[in-house]
N, C-alpha and C. Protein backbone atom coordinates (compact mmCIF):
# COMPACT_ATOMS: atom_id res chain seq x y z
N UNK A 1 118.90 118.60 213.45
CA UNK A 1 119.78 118.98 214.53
C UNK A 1 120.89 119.85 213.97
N UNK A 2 121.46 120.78 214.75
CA UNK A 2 122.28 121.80 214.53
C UNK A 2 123.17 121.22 215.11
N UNK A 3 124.33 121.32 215.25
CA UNK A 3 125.49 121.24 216.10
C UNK A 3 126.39 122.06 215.79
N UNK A 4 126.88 122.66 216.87
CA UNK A 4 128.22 123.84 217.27
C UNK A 4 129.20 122.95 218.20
N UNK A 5 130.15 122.81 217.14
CA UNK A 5 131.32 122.24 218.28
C UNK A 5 132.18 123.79 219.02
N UNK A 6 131.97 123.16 219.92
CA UNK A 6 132.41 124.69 220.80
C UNK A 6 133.74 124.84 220.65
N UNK A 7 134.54 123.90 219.96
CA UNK A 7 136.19 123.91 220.02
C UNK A 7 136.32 125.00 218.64
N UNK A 8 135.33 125.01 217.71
CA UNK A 8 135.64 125.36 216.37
C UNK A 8 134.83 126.69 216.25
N UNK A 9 133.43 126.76 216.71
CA UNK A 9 133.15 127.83 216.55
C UNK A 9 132.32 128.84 217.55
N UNK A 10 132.55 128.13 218.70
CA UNK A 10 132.05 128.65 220.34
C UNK A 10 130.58 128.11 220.29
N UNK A 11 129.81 128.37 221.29
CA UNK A 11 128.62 127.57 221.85
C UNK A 11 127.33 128.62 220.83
N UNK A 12 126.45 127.75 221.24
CA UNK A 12 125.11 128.77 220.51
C UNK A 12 124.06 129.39 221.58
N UNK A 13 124.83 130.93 221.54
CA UNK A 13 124.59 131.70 222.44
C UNK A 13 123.57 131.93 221.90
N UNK A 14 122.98 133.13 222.53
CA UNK A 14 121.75 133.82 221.55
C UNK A 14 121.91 134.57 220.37
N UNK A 15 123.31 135.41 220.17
CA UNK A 15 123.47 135.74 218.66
C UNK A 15 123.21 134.15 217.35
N UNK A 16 124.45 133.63 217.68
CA UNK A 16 124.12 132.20 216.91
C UNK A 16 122.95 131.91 216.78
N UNK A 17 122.18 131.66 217.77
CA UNK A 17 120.88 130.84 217.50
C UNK A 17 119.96 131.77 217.04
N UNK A 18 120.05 132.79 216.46
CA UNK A 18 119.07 134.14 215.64
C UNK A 18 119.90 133.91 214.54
N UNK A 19 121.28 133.80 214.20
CA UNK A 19 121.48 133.55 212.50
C UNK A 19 121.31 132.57 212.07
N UNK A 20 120.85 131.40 213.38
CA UNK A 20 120.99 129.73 212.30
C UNK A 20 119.68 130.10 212.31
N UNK A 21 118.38 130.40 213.39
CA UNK A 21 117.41 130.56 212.85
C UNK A 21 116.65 131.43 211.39
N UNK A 22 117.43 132.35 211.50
CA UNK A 22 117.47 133.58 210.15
C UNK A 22 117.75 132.11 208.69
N UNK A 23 119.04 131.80 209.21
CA UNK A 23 119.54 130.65 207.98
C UNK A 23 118.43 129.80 207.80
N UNK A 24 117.83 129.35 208.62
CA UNK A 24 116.90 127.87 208.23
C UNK A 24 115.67 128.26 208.49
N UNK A 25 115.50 129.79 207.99
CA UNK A 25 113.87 129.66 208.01
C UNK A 25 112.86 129.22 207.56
N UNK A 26 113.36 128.69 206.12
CA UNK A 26 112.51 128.25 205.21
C UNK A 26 112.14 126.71 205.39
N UNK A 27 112.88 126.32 206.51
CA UNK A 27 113.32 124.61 206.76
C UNK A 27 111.84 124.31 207.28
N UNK A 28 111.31 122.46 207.19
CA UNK A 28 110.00 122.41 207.25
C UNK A 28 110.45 121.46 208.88
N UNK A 29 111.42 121.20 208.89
CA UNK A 29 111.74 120.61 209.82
C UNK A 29 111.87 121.57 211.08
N UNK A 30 111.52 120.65 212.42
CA UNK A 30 111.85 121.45 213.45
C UNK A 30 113.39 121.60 213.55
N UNK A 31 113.56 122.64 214.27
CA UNK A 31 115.52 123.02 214.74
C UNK A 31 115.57 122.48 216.21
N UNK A 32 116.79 121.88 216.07
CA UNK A 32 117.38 121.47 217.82
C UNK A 32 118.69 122.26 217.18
N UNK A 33 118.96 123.37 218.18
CA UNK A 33 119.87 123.79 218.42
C UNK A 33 121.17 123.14 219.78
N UNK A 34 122.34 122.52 219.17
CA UNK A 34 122.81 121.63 220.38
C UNK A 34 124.34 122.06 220.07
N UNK A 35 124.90 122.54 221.35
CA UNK A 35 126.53 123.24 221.57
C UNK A 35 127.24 121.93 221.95
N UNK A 36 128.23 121.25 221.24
CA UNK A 36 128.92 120.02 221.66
C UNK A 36 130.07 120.29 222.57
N UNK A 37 130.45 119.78 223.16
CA UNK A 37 131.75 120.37 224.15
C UNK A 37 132.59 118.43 224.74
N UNK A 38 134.09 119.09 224.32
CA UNK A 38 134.11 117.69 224.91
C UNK A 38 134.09 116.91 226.29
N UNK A 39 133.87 117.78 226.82
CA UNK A 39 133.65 116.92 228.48
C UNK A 39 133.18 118.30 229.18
N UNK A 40 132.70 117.86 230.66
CA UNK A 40 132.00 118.96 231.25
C UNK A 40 133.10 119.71 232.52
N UNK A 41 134.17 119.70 231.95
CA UNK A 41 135.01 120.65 232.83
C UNK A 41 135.44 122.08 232.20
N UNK A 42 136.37 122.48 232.29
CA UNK A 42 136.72 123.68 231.95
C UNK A 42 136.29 124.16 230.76
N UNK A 43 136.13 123.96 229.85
CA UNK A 43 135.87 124.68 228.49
C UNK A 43 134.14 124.29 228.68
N UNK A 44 133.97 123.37 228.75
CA UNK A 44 132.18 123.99 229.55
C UNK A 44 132.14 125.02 230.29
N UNK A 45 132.49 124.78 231.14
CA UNK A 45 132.15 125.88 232.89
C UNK A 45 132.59 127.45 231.96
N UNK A 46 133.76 127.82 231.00
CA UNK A 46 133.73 128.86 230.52
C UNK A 46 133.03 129.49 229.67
N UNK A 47 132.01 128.71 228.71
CA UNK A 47 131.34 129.20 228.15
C UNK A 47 129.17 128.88 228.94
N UNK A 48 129.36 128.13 229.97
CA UNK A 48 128.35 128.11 230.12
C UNK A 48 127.23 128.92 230.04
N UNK A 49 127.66 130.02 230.87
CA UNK A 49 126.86 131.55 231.55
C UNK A 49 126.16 131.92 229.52
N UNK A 50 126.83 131.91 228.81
CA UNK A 50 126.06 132.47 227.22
C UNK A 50 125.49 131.09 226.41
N UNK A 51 125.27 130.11 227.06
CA UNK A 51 124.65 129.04 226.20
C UNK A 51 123.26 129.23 225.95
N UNK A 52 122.62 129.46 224.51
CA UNK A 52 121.10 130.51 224.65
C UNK A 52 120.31 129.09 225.50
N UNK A 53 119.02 129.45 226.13
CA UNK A 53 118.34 128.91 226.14
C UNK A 53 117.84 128.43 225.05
N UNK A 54 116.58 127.14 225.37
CA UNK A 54 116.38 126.66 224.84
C UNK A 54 117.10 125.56 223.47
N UNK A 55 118.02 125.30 224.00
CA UNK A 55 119.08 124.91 223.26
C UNK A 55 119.52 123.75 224.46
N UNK A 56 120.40 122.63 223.60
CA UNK A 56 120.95 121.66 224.20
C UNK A 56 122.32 121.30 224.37
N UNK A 57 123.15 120.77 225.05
CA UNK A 57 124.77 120.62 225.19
C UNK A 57 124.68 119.65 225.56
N UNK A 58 125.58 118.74 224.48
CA UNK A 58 126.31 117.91 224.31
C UNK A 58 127.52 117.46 224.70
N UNK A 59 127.89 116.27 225.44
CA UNK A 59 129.50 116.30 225.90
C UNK A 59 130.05 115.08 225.37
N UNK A 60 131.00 115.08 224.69
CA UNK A 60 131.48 113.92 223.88
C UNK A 60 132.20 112.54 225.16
N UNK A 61 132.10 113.32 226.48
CA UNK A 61 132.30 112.20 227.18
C UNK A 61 131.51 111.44 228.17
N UNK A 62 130.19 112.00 227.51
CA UNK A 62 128.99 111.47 228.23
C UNK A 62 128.00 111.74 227.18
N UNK A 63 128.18 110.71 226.21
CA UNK A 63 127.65 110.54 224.70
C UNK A 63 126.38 110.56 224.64
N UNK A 64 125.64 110.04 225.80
CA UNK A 64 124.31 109.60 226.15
C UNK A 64 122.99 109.93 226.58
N UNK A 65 123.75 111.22 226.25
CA UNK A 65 123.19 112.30 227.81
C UNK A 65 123.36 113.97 227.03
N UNK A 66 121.96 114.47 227.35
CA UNK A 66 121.96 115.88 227.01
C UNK A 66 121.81 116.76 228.10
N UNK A 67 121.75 117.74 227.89
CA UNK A 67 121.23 118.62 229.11
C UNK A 67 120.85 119.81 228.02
N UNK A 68 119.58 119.92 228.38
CA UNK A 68 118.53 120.72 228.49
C UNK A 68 118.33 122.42 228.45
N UNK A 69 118.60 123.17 228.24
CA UNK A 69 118.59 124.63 229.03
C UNK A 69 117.09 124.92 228.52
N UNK A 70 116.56 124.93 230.08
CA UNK A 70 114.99 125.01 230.20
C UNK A 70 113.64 124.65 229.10
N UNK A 71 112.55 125.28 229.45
CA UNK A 71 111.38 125.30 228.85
C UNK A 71 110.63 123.61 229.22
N UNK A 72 109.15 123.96 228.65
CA UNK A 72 108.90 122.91 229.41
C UNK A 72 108.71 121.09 228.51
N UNK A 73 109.42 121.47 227.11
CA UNK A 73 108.89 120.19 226.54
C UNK A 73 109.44 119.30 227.09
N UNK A 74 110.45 119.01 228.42
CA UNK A 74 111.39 118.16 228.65
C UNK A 74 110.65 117.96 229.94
N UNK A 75 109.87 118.45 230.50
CA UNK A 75 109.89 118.35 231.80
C UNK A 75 108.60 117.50 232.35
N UNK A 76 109.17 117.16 233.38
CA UNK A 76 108.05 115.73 233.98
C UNK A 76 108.93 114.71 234.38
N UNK A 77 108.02 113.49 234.78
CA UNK A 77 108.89 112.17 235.75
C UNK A 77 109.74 111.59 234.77
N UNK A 78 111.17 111.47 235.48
CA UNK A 78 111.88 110.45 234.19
C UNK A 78 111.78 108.92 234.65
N UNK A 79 111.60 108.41 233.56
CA UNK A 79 111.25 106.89 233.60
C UNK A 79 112.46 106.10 233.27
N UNK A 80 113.14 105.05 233.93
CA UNK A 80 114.07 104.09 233.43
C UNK A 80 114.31 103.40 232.48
């Protein structure tokens, strides 16, 4: 897992997520690219619109919980 705290070095737009990929090419491991933010009000809502796809956001006040930006490995019935 990657993490970008959005307070320190902004979200992982699509530039970011082409240099961490460039950086960890050699890695045998898969990449989760994930933008942390601390709660989902204002400093979310401002960087939302450039969060790359395929990538995940994190909110430190809903610890529990990701959200997704598309594609389909996530998708289908959620179970309890």
């Amino acid at each position: 897992m990657l993490v970008e705290a959005v307070a320190s070095s902004g979200p992982v737009d699509s530039i970011r997520h082409g240099e961490l990929a460039k950086l960890f090419q050699k890695s045998k491991a898969g990449l989760v690219y994930v933008t942390a933010f601390p709660d989902r009000g204002e400093t979310m809502r401002k960087y939302l619109s450039v969060v790359a796809w395929e990538t995940e956001v994190w909110c430190a006040s809903d610890p529990t919980h990701l959200i997704h930006f598309n594609g389909s490995r996530f998708l289908g019935l959620h179970t309890a």
